[in-house]
Protein backbone atom coordinates (compact mmCIF):
# COMPACT_ATOMS: atom_id res chain seq x y z
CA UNK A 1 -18.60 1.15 35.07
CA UNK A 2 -17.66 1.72 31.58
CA UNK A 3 -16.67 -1.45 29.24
CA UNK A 4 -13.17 -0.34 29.31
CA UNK A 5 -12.81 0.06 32.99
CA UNK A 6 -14.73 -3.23 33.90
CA UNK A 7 -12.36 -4.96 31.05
CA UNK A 8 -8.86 -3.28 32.88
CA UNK A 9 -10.16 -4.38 36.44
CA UNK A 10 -10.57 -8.20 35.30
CA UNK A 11 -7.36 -8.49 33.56
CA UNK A 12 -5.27 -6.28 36.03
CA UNK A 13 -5.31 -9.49 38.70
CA UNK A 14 -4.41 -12.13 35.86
CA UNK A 15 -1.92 -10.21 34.16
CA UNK A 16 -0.10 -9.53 37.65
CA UNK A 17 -0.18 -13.14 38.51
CA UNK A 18 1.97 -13.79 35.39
CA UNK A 19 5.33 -12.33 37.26
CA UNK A 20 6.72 -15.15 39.87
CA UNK A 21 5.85 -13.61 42.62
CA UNK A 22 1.91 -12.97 41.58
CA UNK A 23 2.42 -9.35 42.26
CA UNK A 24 3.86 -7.76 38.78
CA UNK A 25 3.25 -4.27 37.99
CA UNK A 26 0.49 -3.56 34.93
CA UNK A 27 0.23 -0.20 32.81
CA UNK A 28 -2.15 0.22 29.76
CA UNK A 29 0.39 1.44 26.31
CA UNK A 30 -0.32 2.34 22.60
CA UNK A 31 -2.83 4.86 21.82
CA UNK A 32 -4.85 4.52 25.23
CA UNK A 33 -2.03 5.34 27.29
CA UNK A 34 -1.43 8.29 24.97
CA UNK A 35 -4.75 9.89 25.34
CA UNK A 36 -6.17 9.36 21.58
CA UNK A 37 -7.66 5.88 21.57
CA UNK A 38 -10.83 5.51 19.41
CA UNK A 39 -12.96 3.16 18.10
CA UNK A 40 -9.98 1.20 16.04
CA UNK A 41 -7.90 1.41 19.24
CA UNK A 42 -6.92 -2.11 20.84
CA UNK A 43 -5.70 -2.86 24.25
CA UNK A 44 -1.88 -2.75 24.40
CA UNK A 45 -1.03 -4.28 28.16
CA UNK A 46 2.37 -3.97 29.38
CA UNK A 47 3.41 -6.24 32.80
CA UNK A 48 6.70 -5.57 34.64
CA UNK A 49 8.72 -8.04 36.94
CA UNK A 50 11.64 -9.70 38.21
CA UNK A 51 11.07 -12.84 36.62
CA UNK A 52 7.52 -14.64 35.52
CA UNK A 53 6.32 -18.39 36.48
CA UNK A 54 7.90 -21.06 34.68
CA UNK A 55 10.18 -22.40 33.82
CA UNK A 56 8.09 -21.91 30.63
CA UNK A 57 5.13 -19.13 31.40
CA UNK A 58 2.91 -19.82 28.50
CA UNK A 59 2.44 -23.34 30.14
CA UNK A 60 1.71 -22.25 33.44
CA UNK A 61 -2.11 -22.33 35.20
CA UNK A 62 -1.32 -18.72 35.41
CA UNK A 63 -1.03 -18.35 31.45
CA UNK A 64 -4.09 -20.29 30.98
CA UNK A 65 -6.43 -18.65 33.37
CA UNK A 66 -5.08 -15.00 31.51
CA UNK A 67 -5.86 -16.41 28.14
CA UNK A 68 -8.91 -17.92 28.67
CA UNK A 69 -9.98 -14.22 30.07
CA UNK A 70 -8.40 -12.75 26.91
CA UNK A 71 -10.39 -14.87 24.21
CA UNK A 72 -13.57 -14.28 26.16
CA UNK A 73 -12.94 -10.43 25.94
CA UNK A 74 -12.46 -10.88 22.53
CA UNK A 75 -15.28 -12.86 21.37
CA UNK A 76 -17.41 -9.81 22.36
CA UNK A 77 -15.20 -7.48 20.23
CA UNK A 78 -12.68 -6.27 22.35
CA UNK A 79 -9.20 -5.83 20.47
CA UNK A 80 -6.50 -7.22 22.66
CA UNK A 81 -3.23 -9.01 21.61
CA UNK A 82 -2.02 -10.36 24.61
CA UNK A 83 0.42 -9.02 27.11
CA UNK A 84 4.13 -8.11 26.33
CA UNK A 85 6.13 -9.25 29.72
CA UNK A 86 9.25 -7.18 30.39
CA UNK A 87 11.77 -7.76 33.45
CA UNK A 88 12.90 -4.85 35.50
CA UNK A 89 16.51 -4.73 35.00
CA UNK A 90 16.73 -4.91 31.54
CA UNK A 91 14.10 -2.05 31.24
CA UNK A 92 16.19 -0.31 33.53
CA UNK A 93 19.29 -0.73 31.61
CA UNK A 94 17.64 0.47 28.39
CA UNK A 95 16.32 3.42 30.33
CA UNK A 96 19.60 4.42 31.89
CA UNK A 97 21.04 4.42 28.27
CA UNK A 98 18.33 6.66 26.92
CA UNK A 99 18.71 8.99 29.92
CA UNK A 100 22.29 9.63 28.88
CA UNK A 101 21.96 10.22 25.27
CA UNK A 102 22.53 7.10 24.02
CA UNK A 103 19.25 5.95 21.51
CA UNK A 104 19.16 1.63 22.09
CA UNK A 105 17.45 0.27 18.88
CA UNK A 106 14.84 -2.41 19.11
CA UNK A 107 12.83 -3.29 15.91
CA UNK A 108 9.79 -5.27 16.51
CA UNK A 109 7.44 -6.22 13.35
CA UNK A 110 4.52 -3.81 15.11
CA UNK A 111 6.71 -1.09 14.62
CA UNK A 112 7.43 0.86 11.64
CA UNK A 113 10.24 3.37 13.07
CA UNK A 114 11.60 0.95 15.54
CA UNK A 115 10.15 0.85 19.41
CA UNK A 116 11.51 4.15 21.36
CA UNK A 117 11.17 3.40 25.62
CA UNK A 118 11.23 6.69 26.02
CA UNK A 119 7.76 7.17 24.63
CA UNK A 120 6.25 4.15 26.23
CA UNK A 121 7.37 4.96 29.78
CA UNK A 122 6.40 8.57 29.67
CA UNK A 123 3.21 7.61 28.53
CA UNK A 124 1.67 4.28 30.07
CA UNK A 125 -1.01 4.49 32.22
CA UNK A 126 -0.10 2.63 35.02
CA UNK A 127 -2.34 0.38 36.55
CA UNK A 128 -0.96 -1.43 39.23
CA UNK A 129 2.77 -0.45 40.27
CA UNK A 130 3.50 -2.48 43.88
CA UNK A 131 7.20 -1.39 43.83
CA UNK A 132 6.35 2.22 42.69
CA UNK A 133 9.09 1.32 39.74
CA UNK A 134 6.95 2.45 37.18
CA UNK A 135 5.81 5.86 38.91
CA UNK A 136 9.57 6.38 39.31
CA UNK A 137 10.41 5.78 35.36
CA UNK A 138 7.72 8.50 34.45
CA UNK A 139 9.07 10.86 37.37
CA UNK A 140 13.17 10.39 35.41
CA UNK A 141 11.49 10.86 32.48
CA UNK A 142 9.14 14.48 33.43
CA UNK A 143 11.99 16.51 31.93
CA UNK A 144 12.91 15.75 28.46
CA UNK A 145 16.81 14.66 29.08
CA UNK A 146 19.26 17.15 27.15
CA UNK A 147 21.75 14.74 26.50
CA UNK A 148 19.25 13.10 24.31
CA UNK A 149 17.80 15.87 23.15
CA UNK A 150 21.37 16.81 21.62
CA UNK A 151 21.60 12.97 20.20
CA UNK A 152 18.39 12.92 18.69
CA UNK A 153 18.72 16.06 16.59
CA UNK A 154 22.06 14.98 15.40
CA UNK A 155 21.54 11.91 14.46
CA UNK A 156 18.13 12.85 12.14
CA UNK A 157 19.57 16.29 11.32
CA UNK A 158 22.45 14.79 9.82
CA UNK A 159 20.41 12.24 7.94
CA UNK A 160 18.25 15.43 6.34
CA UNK A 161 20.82 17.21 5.14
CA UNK A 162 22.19 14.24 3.26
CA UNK A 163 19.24 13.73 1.28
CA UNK A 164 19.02 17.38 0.66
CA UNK A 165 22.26 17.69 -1.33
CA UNK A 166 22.45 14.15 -2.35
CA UNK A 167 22.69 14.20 -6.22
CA UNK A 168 21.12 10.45 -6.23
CA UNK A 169 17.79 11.82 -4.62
CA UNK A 170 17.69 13.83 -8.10
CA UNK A 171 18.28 11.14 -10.29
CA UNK A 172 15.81 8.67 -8.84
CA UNK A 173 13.08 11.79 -9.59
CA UNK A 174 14.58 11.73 -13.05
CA UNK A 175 13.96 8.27 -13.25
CA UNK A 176 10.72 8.15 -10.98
CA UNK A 177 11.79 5.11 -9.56
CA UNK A 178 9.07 4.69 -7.48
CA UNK A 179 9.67 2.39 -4.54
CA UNK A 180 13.10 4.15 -3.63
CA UNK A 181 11.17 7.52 -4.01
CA UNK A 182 8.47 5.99 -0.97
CA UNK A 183 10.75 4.22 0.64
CA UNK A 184 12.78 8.20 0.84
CA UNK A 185 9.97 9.72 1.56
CA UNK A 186 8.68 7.66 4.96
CA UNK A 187 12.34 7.98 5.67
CA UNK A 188 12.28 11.39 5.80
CA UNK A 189 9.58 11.82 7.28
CA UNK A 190 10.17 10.02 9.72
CA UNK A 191 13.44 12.54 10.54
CA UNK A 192 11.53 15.53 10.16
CA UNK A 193 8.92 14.41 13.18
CA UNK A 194 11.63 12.87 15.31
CA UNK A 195 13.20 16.14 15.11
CA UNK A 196 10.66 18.70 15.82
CA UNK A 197 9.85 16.43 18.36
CA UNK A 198 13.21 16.48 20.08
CA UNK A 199 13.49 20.15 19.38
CA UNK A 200 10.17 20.84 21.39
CA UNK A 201 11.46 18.58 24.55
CA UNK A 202 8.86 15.90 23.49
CA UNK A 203 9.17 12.65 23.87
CA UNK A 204 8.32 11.16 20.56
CA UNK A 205 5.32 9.41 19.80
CA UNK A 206 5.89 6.10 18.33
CA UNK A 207 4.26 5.19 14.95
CA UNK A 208 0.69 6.01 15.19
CA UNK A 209 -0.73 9.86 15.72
CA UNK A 210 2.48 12.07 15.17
CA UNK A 211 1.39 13.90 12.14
CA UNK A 212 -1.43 15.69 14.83
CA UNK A 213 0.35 15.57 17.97
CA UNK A 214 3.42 17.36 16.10
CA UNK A 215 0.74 19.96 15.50
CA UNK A 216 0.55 20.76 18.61
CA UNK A 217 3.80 21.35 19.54
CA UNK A 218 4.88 24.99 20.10
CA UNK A 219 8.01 25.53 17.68
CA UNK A 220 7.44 24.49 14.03
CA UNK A 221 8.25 26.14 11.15
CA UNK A 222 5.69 27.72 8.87
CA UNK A 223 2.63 26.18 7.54
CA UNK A 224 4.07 22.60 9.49
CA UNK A 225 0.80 20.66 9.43
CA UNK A 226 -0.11 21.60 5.43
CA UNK A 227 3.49 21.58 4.07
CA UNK A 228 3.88 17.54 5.75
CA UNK A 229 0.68 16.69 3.94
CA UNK A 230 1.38 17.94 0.70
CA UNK A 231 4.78 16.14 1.40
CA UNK A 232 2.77 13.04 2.26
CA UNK A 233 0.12 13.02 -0.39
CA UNK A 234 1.66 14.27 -3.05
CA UNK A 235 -1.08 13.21 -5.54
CA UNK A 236 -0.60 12.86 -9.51
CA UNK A 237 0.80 14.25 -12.43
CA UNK A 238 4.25 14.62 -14.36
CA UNK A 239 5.65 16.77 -11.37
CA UNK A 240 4.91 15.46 -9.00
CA UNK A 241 7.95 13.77 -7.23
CA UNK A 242 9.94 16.62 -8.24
CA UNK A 243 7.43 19.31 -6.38
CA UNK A 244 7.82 16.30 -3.53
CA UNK A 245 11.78 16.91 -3.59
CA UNK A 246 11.90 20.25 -3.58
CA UNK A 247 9.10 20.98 -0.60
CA UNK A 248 11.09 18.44 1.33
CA UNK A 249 14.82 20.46 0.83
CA UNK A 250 12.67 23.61 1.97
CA UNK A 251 10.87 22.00 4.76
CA UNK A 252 14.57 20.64 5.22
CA UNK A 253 16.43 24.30 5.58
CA UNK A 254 13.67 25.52 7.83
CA UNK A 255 14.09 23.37 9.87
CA UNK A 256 17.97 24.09 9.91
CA UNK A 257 17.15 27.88 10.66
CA UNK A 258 14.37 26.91 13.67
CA UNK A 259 17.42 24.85 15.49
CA UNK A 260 20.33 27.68 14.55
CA UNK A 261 17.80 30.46 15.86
């Protein structure tokens, strides 16, 4: 039995017994759920329930049997944070949202982009699933929904072709102010992958891995992969913000074109 597997079979049990009823469902998120862990991936546990033991779980035998598994994986090197405990309904109501088109924003601090359920659902490996809740949320989700689809693209379309006719974008090239110029350029970024993910009926990633994965999606425009690194490393020189700007507005109208066509 490999490290990984003997680590998920002695945590599975204590991370269950968290939920009130001992019996909560587990899946495995992050980059191992996703297929593309490697050596700098950690363990990102996910445990679903009605309610946990309490009234305060983190003071609970329960808690304290789970951490004292948890340091002991990670004195020998294992990354793992901890466990983030979600409730059914509420990850339910999120879902149901999503489903119809309607994007709910959560911001944690782990996240650059925001957190997207979407992406988490469709890709946790599930681990233990009593209720077969979990299995069901991946089944809703096996066919990218259209009414999100339609939301997605509009709401980071519209956000691209601001910047690419906003005369302030100019100016701060002009002026090379250089933390609005990064701060523009993640940003855009950012809309760029969301959309060509949306456009390919792909749930998008998250933060980590969507410069590769997005090369692998089916419908991109030219030269995708090497246009978004030259965009993303732009390098040095007197030019080199405006060279960003204007690979960005033609990246931009490509784009535009792919979704008309």
């Amino acid at each position: 039995m490999s490290r990984e597997a003997e680590l998920i079979a002695a945590m599975t049990p204590l991370i269950a017994d968290l939920a009130e009823d001992g019996n909560g469902a587990v899946a495995l998120a992050g980059s191992r759920g996703k297929g593309r862990s490697d050596a700098q991936s950690d363990f990102d546990f996910r445990v679903y329930a009605d309610a946990y033991r309490g009234p305060e779980v983190r003071q609970t035998e329960a808690w304290r049997r789970f951490e004292t598994a948890l340091r002991s994986w990670q004195a020998e090197g294992i990354r793992m944070d901890g466990v983030w405990m979600r409730r059914y309904s509420g990850v339910q109501r999120d879902l149901d949202s999503w489903l119809a088109g309607i994007v709910v924003p959560k911001s944690f601090e782990w996240t650059i982009w925001g957190y997207h359920l979407p992406t988490d659902l469709a890709n946790q490996q599930i681990i233990a699933d009593p209720r077969g809740l979990l299995t069901g949320w991946k089944q809703q989700l096996a066919r990218y929904p259209e009414a999100l689809r339609a939301s997605v693209l509009s709401q980071y379309m519209d956000v691209l072709r601001y910047w690419a006719r906003d005369y302030h974008y100019e100016s701060k090239v002009v002026r090379r102010d250089l933390v609005f110029l990064v701060g523009l350029t993640g940003k855009l970024a950012n809309a760029i992958l969301q959309t060509v993910f949306a456009f390919n009926r792909v749930y998008f990633p998250g933060d980590g891995w969507n410069l590769p994965m997005a090369a692998e999606l089916e419908r991109l425009p030219p030269d995708f992969h090497q246009r978004m690194t030259a965009i993303l490393e732009p390098g040095q020189g007197p030019d080199t913000w405006r060279r960003q700007r204007t690979e960005l507005i033609g990246l931009i109208a490509d784009l535009e074109a792919m979704i008309a066509a």
